[in-house]
Protein backbone atom coordinates (compact mmCIF):
# COMPACT_ATOMS: atom_id res chain seq x y z
CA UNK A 1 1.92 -22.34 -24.96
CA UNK A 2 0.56 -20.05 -22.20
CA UNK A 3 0.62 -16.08 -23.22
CA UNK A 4 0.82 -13.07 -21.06
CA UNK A 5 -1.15 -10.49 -22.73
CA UNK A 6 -0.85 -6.29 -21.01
CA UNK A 7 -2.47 -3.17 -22.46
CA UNK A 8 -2.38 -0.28 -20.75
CA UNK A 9 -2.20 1.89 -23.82
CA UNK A 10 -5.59 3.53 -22.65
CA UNK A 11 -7.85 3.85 -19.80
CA UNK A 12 -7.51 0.33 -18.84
CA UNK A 13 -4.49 -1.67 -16.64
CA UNK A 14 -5.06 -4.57 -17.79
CA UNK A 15 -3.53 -8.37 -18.41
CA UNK A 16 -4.80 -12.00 -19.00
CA UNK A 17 -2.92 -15.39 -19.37
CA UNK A 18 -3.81 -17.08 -22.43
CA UNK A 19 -3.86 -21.20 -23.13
CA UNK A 20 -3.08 -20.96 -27.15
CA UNK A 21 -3.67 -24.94 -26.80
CA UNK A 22 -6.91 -24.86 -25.21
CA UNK A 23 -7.84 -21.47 -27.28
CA UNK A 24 -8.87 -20.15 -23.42
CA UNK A 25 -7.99 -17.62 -20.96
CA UNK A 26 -7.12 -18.81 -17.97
CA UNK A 27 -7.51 -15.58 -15.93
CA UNK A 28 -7.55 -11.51 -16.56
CA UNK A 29 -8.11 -7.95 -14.71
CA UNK A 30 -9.35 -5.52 -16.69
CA UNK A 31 -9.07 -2.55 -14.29
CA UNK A 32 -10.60 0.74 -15.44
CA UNK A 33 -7.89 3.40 -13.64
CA UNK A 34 -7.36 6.59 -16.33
CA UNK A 35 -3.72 6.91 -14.94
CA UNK A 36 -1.80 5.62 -12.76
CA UNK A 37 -0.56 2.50 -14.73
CA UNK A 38 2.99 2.15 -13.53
CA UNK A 39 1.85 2.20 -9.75
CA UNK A 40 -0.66 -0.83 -10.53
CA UNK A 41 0.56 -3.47 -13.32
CA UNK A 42 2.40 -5.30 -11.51
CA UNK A 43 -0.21 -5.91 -9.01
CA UNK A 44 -2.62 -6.87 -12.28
CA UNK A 45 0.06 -9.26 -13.63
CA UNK A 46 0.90 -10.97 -10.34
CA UNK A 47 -3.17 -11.51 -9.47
CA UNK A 48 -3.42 -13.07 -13.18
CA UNK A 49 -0.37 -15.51 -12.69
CA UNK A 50 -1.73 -16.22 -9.45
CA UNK A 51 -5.36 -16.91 -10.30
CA UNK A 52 -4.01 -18.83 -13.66
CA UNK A 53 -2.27 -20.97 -11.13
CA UNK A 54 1.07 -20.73 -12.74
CA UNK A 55 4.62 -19.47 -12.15
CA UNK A 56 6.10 -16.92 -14.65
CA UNK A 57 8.74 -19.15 -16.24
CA UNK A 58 5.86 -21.42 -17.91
CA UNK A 59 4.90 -18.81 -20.16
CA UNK A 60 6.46 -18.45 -23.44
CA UNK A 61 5.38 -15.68 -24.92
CA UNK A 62 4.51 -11.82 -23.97
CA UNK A 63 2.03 -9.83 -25.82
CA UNK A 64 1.27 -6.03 -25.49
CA UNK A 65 -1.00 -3.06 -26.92
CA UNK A 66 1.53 -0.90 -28.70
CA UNK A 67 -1.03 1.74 -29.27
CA UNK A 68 -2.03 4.19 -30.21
CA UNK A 69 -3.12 5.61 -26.89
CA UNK A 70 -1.98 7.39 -24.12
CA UNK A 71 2.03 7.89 -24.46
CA UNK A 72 2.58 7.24 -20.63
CA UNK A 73 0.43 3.99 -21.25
CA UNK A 74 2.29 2.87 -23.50
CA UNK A 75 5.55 3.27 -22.18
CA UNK A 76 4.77 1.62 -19.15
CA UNK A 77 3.41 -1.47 -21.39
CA UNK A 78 6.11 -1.91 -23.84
CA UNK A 79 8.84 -1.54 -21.25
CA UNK A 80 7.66 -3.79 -18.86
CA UNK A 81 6.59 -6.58 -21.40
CA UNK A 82 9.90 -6.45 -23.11
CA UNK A 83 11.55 -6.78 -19.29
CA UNK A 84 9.45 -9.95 -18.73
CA UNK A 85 10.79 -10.88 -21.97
CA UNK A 86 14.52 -10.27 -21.37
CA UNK A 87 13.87 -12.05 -17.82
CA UNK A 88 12.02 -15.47 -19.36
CA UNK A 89 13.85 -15.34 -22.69
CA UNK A 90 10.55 -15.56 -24.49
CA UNK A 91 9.46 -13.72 -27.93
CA UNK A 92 7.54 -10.24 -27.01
CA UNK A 93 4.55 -9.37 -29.69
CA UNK A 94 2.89 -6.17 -30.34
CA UNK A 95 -0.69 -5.53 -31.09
CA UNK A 96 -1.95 -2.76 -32.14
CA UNK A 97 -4.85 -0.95 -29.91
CA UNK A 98 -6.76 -0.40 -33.42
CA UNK A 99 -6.45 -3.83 -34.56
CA UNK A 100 -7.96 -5.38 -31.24
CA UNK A 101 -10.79 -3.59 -31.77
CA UNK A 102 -11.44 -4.57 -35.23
CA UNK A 103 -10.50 -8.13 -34.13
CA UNK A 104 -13.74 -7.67 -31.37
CA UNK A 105 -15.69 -5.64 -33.63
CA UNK A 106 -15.28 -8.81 -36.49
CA UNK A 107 -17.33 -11.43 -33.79
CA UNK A 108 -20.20 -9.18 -34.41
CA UNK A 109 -19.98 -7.90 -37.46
CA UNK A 110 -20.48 -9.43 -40.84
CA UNK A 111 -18.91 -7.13 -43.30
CA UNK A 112 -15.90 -4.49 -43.28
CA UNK A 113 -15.00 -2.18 -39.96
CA UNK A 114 -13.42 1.21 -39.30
CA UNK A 115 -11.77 2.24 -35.94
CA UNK A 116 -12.11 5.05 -34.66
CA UNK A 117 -10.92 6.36 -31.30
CA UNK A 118 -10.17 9.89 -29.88
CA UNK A 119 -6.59 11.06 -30.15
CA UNK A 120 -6.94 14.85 -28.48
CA UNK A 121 -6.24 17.90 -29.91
CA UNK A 122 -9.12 17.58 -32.12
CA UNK A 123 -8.10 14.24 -34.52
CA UNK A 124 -9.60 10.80 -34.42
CA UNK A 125 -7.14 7.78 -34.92
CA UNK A 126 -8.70 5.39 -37.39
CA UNK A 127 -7.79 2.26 -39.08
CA UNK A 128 -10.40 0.51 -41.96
CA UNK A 129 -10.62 -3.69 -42.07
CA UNK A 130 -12.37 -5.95 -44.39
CA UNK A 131 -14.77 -8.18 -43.64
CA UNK A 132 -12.07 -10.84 -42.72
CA UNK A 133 -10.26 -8.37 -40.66
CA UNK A 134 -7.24 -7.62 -42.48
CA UNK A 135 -6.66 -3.95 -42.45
CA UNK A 136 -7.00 -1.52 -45.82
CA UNK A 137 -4.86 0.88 -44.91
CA UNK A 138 -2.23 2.17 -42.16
CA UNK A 139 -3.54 3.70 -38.63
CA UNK A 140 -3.97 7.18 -39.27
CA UNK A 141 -4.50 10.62 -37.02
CA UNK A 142 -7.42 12.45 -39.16
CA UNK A 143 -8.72 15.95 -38.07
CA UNK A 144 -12.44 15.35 -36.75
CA UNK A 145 -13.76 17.26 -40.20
CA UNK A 146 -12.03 15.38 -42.25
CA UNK A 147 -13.44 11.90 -41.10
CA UNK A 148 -16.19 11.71 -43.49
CA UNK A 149 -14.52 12.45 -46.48
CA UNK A 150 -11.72 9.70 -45.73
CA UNK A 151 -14.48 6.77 -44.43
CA UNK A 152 -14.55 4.31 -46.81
CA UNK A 153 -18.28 3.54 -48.43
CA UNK A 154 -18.06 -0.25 -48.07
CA UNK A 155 -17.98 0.17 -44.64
CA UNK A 156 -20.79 -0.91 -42.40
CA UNK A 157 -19.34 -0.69 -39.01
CA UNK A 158 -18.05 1.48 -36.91
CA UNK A 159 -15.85 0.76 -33.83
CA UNK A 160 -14.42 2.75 -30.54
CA UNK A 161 -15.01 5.48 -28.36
CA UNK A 162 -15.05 7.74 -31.07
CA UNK A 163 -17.62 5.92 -33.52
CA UNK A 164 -21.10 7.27 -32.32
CA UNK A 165 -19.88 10.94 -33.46
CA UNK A 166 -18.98 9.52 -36.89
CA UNK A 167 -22.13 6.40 -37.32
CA UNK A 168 -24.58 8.10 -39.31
CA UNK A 169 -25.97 5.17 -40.84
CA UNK A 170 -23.31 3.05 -40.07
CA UNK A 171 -24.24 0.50 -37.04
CA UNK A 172 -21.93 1.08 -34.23
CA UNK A 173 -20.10 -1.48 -32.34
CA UNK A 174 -17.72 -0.98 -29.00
CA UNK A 175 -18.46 2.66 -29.13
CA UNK A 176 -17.62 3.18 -25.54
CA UNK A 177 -13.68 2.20 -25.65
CA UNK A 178 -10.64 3.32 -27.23
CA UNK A 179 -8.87 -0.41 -26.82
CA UNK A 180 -9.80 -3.88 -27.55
CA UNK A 181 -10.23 -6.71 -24.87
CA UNK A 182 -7.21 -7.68 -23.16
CA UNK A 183 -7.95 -11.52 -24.19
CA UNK A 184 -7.60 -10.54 -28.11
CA UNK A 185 -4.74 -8.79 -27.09
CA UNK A 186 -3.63 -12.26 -26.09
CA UNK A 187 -4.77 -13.93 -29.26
CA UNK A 188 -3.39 -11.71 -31.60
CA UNK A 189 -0.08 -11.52 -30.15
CA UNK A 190 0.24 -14.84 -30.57
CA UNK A 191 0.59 -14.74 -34.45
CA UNK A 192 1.97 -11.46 -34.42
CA UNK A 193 5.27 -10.33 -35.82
CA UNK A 194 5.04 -6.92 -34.93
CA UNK A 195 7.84 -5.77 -32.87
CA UNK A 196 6.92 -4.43 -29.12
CA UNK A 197 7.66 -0.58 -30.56
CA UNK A 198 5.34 1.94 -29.30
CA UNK A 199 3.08 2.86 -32.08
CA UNK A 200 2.57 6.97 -31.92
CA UNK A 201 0.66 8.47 -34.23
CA UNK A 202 0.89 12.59 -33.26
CA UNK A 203 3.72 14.21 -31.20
CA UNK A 204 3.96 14.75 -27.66
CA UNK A 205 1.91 16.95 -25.52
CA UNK A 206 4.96 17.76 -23.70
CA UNK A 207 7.60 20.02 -25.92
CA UNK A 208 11.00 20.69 -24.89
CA UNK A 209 11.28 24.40 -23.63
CA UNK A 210 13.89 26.55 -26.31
CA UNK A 211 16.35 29.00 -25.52
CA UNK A 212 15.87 27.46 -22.09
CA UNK A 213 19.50 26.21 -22.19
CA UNK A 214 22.13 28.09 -20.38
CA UNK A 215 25.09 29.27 -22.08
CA UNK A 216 28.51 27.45 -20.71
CA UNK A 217 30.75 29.13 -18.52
CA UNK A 218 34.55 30.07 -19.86
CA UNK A 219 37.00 27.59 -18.56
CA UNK A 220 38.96 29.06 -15.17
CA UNK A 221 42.55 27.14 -16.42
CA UNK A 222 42.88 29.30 -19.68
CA UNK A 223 41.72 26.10 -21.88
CA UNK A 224 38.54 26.62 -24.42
CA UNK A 225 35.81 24.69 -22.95
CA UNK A 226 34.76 21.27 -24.02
């Protein structure tokens, strides 16, 4: 089975086909853009079906980073894996940015790993894993000062962009991104059963304005307005 895999839930636009038969990938872009993701995936996802040397009807399965990240990101990824989905009639899966990491983070480590990745307005998002990867609690939004008292002591390892402010004398591993590799994407989703919902773990920058709302105007036929 051959796997498109997207994540744009961060910095990166990003997406790789993945052989699940031949446990390879067959190709991948990993651009590094900030913003901009909904002016440039398609043209990632059409140079990796190209360079895979396939058409999109012989994949069979989608797979996207579901965050948490940047809300814009992930919009753009969810919707437009769950359209390639509806188009090729193929399952969609959703990976978690946080478990991508740890699922990098386990090649090189030998013991338990905590992710931790910048979330603004001053809170890290962090998910612990044991030493076999599965995770030992749910992703959570912690204020910066409250990392070290919720770190767990068995852990060795730190992960993300938002580990080397947290190490101590933890090693560090990935410290410079806030997503896994686009290829684990790929390898997760494939034995994933996590639905392609965005995963958000604080609210919106963007609030809707109150009292901003203007009052109705009296109906002109002598009827009370609707």
């Amino acid at each position: 089975m051959l796997t498109l895999a997207i994540d744009t839930a961060a910095n990166f636009c990003s997406a790789c086909v993945f052989d699940t038969a031949a446990d390879r990938v067959l190709a991948k872009e990993e651009r590094d853009i900030g913003r901009g993701h909904a002016e440039q995936l398609m043209e990632v996802v059409e140079g990796v079906i190209q360079s895979a040397g396939i058409d999109y009807a012989d994949l069979g399965r989608i797979g996207v980073a579901v965050g948490p990240g940047s809300f814009t990101g992930i919009r753009v990824g969810v919707a437009t894996a769950r359209g390639f989905g509806l188009a090729l009639g193929c399952p969609v899966s959703g990976v978690t940015t946080l478990e991508a990491l740890a699922a990098d983070a386990q090649a090189q480590a030998n013991g338990p790993v905590t992710v931790a990745v910048r979330g603004g307005r001053g809170q890290i998002f962090m998910q612990s894993f044991d030493a076999a990867g599965m995770p030992l609690g749910e992703p959570a939004a912690v204020a910066e000062e409250d990392v070290p008292a919720v770190l767990p002591a068995s852990v060795s390892f730190l992960a993300g962009n938002a580990a080397a402010a947290l190490a101590g004398d933890r090693a560090l591993l990935l410290a410079d991104r806030a997503t896994g590799s686009v290829e684990t994407v790929a390898r997760l989703a494939v034995a994933s059963n996590r639905a392609p919902v965005p995963l958000y773990l604080r609210g919106a920058d963007a609030k809707t304005q109150a009292g901003f709302a203007l009052p109705r105007a009296p109906a002109t036929d002598g009827s009370a307005a609707s």
